[in-house]
N, C-alpha and C. Protein backbone atom coordinates (compact mmCIF):
# COMPACT_ATOMS: atom_id res chain seq x y z
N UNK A 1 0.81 -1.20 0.00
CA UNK A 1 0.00 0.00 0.00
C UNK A 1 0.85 1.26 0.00
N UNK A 2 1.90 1.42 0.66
CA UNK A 2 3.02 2.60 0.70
C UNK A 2 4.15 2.17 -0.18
N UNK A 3 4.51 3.12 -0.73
CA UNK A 3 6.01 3.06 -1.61
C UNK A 3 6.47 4.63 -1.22
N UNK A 4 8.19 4.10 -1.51
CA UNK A 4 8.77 5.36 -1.04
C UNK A 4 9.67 4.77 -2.48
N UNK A 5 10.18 5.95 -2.82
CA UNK A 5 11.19 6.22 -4.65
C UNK A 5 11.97 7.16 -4.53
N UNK A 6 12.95 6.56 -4.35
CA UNK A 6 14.68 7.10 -5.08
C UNK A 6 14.89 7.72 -6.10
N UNK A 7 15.04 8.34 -6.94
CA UNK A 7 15.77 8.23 -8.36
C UNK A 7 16.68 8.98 -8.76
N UNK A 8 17.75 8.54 -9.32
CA UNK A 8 18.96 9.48 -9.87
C UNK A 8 18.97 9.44 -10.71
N UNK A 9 18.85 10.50 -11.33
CA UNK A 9 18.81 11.24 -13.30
C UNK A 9 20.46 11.16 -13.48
N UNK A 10 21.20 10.43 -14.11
CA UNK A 10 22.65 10.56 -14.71
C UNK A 10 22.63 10.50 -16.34
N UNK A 11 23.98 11.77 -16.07
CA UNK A 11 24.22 11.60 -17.60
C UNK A 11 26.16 11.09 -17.62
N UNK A 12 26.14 10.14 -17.98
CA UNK A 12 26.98 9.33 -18.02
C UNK A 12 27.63 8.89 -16.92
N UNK A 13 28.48 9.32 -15.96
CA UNK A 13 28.53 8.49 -14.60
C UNK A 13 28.36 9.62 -13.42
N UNK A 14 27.93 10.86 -14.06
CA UNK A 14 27.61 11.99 -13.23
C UNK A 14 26.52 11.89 -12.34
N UNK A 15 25.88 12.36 -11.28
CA UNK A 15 23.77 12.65 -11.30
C UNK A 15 24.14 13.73 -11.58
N UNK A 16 23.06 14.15 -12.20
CA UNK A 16 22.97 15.70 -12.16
C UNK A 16 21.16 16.00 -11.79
N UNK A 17 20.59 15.20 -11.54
CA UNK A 17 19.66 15.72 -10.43
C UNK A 17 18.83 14.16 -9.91
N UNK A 18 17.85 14.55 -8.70
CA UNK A 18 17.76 13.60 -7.93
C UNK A 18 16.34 13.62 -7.63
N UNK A 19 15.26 12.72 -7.10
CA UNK A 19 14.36 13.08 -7.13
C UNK A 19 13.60 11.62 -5.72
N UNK A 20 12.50 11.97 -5.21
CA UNK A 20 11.87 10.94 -4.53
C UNK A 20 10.41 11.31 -4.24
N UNK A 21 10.18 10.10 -4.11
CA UNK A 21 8.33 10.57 -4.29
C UNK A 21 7.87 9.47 -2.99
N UNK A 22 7.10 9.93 -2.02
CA UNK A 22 6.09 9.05 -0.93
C UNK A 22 4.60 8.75 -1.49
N UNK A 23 3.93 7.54 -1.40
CA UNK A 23 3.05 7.81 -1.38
C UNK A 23 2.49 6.19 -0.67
N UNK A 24 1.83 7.27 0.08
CA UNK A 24 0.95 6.81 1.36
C UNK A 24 -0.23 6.27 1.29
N UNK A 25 -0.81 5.46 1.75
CA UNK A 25 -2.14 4.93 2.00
C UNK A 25 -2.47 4.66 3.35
N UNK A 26 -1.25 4.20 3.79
CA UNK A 26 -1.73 4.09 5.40
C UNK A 26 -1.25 4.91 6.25
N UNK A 27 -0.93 6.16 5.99
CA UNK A 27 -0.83 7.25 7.08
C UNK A 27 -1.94 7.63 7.29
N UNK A 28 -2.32 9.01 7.89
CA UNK A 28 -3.42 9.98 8.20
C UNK A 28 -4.64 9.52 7.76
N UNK A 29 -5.74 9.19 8.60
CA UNK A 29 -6.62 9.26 7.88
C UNK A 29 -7.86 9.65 9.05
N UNK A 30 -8.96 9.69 8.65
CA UNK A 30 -10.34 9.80 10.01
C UNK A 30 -11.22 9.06 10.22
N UNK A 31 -10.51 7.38 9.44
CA UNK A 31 -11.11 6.13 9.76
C UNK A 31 -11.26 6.16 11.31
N UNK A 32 -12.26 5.26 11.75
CA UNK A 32 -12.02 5.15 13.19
C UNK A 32 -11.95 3.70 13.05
N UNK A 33 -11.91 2.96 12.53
CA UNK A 33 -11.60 1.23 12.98
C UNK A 33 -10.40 1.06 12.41
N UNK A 34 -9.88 0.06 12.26
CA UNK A 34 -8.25 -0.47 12.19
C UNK A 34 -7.91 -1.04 11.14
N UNK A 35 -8.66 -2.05 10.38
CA UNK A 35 -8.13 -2.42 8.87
C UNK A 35 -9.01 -1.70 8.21
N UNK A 36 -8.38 -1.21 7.41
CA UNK A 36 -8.83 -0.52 5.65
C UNK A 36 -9.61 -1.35 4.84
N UNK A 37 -10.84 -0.58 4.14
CA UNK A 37 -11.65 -1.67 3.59
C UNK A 37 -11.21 -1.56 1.88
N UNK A 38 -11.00 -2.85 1.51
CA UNK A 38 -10.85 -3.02 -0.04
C UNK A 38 -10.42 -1.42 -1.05
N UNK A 39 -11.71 -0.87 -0.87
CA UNK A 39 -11.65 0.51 -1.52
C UNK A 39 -10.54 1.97 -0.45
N UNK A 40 -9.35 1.73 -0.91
CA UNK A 40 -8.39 2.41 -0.11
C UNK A 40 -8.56 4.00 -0.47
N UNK A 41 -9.98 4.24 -1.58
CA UNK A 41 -10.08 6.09 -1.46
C UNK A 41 -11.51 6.28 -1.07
N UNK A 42 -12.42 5.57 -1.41
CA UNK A 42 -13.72 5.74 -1.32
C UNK A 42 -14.17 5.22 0.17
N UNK A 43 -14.89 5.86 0.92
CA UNK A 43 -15.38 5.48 2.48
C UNK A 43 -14.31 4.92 3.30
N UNK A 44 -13.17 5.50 3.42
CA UNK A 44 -12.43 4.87 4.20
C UNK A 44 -11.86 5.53 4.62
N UNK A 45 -12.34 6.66 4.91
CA UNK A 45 -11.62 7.86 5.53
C UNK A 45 -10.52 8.87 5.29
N UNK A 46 -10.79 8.44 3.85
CA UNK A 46 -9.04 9.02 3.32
C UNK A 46 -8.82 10.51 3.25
N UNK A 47 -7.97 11.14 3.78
CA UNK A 47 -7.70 12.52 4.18
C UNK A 47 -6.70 12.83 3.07
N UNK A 48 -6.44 14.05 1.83
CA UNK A 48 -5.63 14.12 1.16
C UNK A 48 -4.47 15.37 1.79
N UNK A 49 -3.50 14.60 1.99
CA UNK A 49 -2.59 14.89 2.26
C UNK A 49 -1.22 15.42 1.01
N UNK A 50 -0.79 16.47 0.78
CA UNK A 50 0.05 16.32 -0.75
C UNK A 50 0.89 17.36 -0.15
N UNK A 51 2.11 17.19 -0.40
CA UNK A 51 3.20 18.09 -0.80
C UNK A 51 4.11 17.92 -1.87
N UNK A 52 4.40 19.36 -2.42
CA UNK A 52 5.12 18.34 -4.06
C UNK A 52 6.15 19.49 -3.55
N UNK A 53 8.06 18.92 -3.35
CA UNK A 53 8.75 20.10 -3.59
C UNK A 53 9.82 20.46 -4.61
N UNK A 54 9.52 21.40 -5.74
CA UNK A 54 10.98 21.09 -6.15
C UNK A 54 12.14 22.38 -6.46
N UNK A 55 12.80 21.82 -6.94
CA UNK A 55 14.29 22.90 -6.61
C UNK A 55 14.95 22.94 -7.80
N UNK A 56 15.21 24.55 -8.39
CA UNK A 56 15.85 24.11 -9.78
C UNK A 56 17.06 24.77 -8.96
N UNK A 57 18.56 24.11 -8.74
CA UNK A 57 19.31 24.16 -8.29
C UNK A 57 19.90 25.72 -7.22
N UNK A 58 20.20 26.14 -6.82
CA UNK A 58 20.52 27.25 -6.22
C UNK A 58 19.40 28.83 -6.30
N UNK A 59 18.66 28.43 -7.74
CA UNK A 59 18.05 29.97 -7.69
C UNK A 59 16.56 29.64 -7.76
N UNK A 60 15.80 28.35 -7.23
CA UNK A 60 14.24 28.55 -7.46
C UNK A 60 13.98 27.19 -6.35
N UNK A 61 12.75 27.91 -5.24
CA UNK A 61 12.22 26.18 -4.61
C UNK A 61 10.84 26.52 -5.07
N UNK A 62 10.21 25.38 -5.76
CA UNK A 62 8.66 25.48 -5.34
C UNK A 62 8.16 24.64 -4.36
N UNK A 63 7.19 24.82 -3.81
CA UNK A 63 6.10 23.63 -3.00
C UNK A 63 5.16 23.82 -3.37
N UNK A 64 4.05 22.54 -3.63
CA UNK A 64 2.79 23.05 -3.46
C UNK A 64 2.10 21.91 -2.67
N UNK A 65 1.05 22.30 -1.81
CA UNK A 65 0.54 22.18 -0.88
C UNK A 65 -0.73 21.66 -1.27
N UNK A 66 -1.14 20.63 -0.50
CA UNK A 66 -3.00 20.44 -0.25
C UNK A 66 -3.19 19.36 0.65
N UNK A 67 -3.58 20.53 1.83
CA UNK A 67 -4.26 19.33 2.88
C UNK A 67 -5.43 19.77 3.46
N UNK A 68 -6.05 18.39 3.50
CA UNK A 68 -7.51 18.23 4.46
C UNK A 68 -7.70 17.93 5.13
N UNK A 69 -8.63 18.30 6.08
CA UNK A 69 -8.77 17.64 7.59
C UNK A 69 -10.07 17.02 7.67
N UNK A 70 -10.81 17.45 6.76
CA UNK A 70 -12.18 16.39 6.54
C UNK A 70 -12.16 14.72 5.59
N UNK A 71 -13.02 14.13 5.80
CA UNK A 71 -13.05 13.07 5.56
C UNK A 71 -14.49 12.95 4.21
N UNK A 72 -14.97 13.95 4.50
CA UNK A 72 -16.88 14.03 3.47
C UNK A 72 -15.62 14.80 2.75
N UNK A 73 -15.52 15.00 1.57
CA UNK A 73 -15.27 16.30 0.66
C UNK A 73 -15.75 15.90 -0.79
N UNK A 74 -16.65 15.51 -0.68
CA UNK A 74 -16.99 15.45 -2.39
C UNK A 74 -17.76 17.15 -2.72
N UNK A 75 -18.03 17.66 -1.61
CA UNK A 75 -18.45 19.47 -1.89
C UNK A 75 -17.60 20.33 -1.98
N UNK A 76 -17.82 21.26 -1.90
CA UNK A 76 -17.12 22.49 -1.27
C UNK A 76 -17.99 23.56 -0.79
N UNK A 77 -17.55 24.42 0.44
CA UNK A 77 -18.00 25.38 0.71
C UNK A 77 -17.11 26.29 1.03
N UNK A 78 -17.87 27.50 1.66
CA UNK A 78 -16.98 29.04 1.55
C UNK A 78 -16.37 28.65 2.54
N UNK A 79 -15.02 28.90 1.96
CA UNK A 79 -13.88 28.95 3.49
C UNK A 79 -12.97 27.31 3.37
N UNK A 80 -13.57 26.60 2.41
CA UNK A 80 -13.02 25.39 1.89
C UNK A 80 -11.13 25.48 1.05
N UNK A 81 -10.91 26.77 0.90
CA UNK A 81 -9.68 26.80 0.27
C UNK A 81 -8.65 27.64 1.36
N UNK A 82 -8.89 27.43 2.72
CA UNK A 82 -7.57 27.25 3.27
C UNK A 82 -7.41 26.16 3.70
N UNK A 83 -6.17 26.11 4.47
CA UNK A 83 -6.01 24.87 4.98
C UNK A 83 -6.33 23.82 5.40
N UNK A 84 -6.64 23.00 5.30
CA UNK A 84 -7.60 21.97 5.90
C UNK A 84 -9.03 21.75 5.17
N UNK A 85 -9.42 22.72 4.63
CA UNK A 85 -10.42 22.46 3.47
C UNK A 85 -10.88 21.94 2.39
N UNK A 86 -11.75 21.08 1.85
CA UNK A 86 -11.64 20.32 1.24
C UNK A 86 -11.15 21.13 -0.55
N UNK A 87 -11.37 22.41 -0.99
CA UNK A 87 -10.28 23.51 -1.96
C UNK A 87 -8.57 23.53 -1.38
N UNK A 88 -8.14 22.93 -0.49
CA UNK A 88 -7.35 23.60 -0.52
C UNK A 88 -6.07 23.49 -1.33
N UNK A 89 -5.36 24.28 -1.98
CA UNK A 89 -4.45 24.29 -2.64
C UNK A 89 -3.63 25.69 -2.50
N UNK A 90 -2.38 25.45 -2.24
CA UNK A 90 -1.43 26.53 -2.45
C UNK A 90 0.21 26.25 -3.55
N UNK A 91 0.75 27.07 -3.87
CA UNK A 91 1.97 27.08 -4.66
C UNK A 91 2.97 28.18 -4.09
N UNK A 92 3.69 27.42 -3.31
CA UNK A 92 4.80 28.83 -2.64
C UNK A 92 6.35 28.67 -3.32
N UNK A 93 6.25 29.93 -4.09
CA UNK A 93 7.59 30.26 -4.91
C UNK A 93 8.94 31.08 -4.01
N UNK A 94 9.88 30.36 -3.70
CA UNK A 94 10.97 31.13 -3.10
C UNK A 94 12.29 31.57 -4.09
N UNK A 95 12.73 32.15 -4.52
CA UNK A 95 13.82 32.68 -5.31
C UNK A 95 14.57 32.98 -4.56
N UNK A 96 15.71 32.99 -5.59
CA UNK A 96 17.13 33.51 -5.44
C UNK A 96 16.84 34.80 -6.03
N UNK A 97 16.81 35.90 -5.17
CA UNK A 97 16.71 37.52 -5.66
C UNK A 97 18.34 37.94 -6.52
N UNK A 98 19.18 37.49 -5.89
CA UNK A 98 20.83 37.86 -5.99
C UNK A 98 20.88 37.14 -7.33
N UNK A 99 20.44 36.24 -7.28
CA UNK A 99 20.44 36.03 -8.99
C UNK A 99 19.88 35.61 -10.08
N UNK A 100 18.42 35.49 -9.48
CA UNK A 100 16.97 35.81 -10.74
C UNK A 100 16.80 36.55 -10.46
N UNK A 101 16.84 37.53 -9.62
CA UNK A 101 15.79 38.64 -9.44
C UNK A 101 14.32 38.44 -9.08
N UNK A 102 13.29 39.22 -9.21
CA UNK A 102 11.53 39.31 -8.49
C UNK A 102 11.75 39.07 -6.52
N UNK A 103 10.55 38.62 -6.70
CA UNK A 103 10.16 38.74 -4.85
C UNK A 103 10.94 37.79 -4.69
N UNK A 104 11.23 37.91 -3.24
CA UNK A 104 11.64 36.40 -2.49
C UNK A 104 10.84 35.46 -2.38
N UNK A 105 9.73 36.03 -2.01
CA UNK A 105 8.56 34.44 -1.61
C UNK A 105 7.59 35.01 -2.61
N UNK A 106 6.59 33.95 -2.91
CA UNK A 106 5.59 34.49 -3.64
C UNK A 106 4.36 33.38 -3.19
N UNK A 107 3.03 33.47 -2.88
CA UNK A 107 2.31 32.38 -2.46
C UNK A 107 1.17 32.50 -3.45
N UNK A 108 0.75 31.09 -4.01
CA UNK A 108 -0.30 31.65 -4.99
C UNK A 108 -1.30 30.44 -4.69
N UNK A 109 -2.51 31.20 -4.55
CA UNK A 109 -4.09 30.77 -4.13
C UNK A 109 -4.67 29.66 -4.60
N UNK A 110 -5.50 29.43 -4.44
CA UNK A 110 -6.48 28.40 -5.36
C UNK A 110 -7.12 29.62 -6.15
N UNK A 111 -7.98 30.36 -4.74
CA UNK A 111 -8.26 31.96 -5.53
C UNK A 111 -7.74 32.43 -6.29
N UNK A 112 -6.63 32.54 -6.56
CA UNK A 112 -5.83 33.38 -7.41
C UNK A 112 -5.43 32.27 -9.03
N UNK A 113 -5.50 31.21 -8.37
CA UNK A 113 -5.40 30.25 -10.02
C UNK A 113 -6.93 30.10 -10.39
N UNK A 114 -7.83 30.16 -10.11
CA UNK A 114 -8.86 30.51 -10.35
C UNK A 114 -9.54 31.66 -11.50
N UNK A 115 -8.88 32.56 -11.14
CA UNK A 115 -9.15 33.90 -11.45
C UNK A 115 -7.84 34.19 -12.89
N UNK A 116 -6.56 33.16 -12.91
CA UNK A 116 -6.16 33.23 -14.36
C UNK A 116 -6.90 31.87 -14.53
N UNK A 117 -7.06 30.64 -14.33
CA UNK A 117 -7.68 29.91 -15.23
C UNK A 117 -8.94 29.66 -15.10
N UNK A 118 -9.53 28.84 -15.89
CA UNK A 118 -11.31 28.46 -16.01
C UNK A 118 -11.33 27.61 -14.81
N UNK A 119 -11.25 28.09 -13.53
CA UNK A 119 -11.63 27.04 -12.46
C UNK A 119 -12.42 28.08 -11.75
N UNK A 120 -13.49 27.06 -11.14
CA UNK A 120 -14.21 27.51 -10.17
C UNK A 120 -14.81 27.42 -8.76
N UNK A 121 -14.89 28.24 -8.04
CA UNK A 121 -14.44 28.18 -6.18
C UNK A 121 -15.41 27.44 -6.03
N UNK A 122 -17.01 26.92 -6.31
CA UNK A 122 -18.19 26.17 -6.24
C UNK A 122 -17.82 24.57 -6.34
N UNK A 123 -16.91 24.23 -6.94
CA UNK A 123 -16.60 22.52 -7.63
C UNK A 123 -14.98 22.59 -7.01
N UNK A 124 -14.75 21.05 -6.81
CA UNK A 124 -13.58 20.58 -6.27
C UNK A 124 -12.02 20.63 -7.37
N UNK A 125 -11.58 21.53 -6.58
CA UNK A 125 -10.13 22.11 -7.65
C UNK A 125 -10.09 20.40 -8.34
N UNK A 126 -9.77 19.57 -7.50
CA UNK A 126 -8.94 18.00 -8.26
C UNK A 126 -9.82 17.26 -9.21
N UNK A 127 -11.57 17.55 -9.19
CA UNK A 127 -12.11 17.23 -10.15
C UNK A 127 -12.40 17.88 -11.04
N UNK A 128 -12.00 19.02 -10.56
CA UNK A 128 -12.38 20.20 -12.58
C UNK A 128 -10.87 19.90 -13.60
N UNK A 129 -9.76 19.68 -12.35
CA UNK A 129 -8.36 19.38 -13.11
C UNK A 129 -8.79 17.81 -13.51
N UNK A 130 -9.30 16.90 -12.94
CA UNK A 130 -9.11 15.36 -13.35
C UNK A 130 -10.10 15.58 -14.97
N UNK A 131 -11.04 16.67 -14.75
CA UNK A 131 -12.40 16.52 -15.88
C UNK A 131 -11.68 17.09 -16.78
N UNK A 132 -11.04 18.07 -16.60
CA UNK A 132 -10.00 18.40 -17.78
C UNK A 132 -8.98 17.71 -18.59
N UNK A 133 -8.43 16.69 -17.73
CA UNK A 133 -7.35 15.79 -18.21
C UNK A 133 -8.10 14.73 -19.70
N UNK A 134 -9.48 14.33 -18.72
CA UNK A 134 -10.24 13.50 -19.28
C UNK A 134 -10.85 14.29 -20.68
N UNK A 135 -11.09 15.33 -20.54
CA UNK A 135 -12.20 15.99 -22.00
C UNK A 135 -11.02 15.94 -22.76
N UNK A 136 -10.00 16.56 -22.63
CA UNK A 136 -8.48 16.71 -23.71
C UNK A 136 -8.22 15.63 -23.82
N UNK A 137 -7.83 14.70 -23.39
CA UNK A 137 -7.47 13.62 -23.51
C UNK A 137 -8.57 12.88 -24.92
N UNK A 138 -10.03 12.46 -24.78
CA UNK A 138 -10.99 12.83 -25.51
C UNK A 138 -11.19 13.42 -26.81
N UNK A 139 -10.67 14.74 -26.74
CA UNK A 139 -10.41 15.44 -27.98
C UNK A 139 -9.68 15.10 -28.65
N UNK A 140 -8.43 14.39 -28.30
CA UNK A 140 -7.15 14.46 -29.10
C UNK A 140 -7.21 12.95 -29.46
N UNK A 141 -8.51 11.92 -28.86
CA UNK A 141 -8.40 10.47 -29.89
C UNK A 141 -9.04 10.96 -30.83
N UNK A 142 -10.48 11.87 -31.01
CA UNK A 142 -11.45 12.08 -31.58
C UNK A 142 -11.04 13.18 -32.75
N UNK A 143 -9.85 13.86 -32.60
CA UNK A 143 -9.39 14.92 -33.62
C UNK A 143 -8.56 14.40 -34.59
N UNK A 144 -9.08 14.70 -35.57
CA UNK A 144 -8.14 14.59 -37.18
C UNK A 144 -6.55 15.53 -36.84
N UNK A 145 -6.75 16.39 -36.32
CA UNK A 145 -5.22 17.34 -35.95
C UNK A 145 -5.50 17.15 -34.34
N UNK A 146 -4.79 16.17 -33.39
CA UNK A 146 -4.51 16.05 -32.45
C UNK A 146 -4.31 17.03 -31.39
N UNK A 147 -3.21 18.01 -31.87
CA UNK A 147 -2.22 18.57 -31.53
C UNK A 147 -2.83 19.88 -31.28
N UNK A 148 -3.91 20.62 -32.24
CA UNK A 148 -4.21 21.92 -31.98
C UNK A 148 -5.10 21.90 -30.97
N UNK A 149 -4.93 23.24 -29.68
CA UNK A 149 -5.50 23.63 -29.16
C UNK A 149 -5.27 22.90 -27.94
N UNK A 150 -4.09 21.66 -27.74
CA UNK A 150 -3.89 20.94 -26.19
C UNK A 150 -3.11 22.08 -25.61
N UNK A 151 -3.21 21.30 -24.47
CA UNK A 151 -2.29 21.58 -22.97
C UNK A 151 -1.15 20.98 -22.99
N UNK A 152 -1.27 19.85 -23.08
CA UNK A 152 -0.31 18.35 -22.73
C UNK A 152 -0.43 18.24 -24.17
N UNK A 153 1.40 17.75 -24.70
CA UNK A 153 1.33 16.95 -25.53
C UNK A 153 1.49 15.74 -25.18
N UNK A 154 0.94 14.66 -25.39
CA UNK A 154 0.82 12.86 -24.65
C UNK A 154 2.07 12.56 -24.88
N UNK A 155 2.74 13.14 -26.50
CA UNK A 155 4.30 12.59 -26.27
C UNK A 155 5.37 12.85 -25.51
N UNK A 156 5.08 13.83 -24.74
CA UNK A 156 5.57 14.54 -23.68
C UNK A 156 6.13 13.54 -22.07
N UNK A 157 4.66 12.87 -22.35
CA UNK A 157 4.52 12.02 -21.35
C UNK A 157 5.45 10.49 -20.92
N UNK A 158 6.10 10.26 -22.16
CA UNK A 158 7.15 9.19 -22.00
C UNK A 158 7.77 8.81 -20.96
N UNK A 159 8.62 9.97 -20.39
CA UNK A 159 9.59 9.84 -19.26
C UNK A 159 8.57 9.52 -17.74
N UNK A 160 7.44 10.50 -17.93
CA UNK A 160 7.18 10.08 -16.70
C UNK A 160 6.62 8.01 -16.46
N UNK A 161 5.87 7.92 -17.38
CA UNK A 161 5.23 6.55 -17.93
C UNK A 161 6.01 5.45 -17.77
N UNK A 162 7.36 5.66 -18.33
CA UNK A 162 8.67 5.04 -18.30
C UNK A 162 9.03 4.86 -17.07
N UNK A 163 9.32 6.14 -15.88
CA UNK A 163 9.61 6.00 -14.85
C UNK A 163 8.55 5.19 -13.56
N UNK A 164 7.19 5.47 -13.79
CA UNK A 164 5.98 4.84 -13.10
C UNK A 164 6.41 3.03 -13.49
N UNK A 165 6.41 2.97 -14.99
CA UNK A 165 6.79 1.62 -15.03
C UNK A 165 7.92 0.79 -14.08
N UNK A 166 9.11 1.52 -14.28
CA UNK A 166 10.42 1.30 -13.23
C UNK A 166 10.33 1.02 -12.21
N UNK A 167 8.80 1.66 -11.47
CA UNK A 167 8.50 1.49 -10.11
C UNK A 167 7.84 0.13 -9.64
N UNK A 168 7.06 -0.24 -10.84
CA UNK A 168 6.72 -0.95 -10.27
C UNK A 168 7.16 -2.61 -11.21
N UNK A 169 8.40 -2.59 -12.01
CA UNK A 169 9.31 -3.14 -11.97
C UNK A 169 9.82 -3.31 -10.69
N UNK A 170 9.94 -2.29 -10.05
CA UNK A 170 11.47 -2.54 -8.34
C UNK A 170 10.60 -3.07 -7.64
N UNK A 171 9.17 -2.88 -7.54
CA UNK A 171 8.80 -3.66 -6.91
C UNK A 171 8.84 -4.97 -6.94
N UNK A 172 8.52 -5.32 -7.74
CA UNK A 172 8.51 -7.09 -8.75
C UNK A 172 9.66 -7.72 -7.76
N UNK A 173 10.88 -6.81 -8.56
CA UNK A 173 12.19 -7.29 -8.12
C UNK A 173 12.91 -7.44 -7.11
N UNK A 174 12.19 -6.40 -6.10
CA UNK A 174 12.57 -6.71 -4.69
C UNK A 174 12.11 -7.81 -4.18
N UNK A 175 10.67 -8.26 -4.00
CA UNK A 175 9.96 -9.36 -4.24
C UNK A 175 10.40 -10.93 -4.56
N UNK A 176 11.53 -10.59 -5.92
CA UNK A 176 11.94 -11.93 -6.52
C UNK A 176 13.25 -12.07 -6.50
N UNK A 177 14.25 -11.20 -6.39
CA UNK A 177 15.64 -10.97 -5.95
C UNK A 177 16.33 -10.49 -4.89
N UNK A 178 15.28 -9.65 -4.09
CA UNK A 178 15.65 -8.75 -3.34
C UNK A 178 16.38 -7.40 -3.65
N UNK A 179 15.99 -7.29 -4.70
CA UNK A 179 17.30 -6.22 -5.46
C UNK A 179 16.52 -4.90 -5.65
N UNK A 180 16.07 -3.72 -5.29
CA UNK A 180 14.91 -3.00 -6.18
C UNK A 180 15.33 -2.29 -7.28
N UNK A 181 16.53 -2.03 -7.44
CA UNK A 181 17.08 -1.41 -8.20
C UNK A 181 16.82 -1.45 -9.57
N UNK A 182 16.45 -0.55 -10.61
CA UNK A 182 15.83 -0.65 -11.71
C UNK A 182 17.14 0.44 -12.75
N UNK A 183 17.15 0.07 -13.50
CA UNK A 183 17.80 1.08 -14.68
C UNK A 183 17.08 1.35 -15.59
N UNK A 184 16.34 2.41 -16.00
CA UNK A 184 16.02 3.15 -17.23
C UNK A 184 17.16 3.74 -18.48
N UNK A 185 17.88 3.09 -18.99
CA UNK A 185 18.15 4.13 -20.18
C UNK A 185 17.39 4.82 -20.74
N UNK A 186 18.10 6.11 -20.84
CA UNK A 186 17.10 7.24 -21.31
C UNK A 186 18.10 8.15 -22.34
N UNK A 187 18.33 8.57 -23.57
CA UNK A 187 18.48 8.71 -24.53
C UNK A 187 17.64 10.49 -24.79
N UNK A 188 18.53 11.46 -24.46
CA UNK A 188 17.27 12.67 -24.73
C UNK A 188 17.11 13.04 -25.93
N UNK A 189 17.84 11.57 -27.17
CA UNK A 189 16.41 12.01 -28.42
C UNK A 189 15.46 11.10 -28.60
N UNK A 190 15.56 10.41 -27.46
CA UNK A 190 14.37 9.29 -27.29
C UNK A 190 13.28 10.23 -27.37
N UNK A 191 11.63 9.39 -27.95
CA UNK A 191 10.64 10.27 -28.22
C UNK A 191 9.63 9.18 -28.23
C-alpha cells in the first residue's frame, strides 16, 4: 500500500539531479476502525494529504501544498480553500533575488489560479483538473489534428510513464531478488 522512490537522473557516470516521491495509504486518515476496507479512497476515511517540492538548483524552490482535515469532501464550501479544506491548494515560490531577481517568496491561491484559469471556487479544484485531463485527452483520440488547441502533448509524457513503469518493476524485483534497483536508459532524443 506505501512506496517510497529514489531516483537518480545521470548523464553518463555523473547525477545531475535527484528526485523521490512518498506515497501513502496508510498514514493519516479519520477512519475510526483499524483495517482498511478493499476501496483504499472511497469510504475509508481518506484525508488528502500532498506536498510536491521542487528545486531548480541554487536559484528557485517550489512547494505546493493540499491538505484536508475532513473526511466528506466530495463538496465544497466558503472557506473550503484554506487549509484543511476540502479547496485547498497553495503554490509557494521562493527565489534567489541575488540572482533571478523578483520577490523572495511568492504564495499563490487556489483563488488566485482561479481567477487566471477556467476554475471555479463552487466545484472541487482536483475534479475540474481530473475533468479536464479527461475531455483533452478525448479530444485528441477524436481529432483529425490532435495537436491543436492541447495543454499536454501525450508525447511529452514518456519519461514520466517510463519512470511509473520502473516502479513498479522494483517492486517485482525486490519481491523476486531482493534487489529493487531498476535502470532506465534514457536517450534525450528518445521520443
Amino acid at each position: 500500500m506505501d512506496v517510497e522512490m529514489n531516483l537518480e537522473f545521470m548523464r553518463e557516470e555523473e547525477v545531475i539531479g535527484l528526485a523521490s516521491a512518498s506515497l501513502i495509504h496508510g498514514g493519516f486518515s479519520r477512519r475510526s476502525w483499524m483495517i482498511p476496507g478493499k476501496d483504499l479512497y472511497k469510504g475509508n476515511g481518506r484525508v488528502k494529504h500532498e506536498a510536491h517540492r521542487i528545486h531548480v538548483g541554487p536559484f528557485l524552490g517550489i512547494q505546493i501544498h493540499s491538505c484536508q482535515a475532513k473526511d466528506r469532501h466530495d463538496q465544497c464550501d466558503e472557506g473550503d480553500e484554506l487549509i484543511g479544506g476540502n479547496n485547498h491548494f497553495e503554490i509557494w515560490v521562493f527565489r534567489n533575488t541575488g540572482m533571478i531577481g523578483g520577490e523572495p517568496f511568492e504564495k499563490i491561491s487556489f483563488k488566485e489560479l482561479c481567477k487566471t484559469g477556467n476554475f471555479r471556487t463552487d466545484r472541487l479544484f482536483i475534479h475540474q483538473v481530473k475533468n479536464g485531463a479527461i475531455e483533452e485527452f478525448l479530444r485528441a483520440c477524436r481529432s483529425p489534428h490532435p495537436e491543436k488547441g492541447r495543454r499536454s502533448d501525450l508525447s511529452d509524457h514518456q519519461m514520466p510513464v517510463r519512470l511509473m513503469s520502473a516502479a513498479y518493476q522494483s517492486l517485482v524485483s525486490r519481491k523476486e531478488t531482493g534487489n529493487p534497483l531498476v535502470i532506465v536508459p534514457w536517450n534525450e532524443t528518445d521520443e
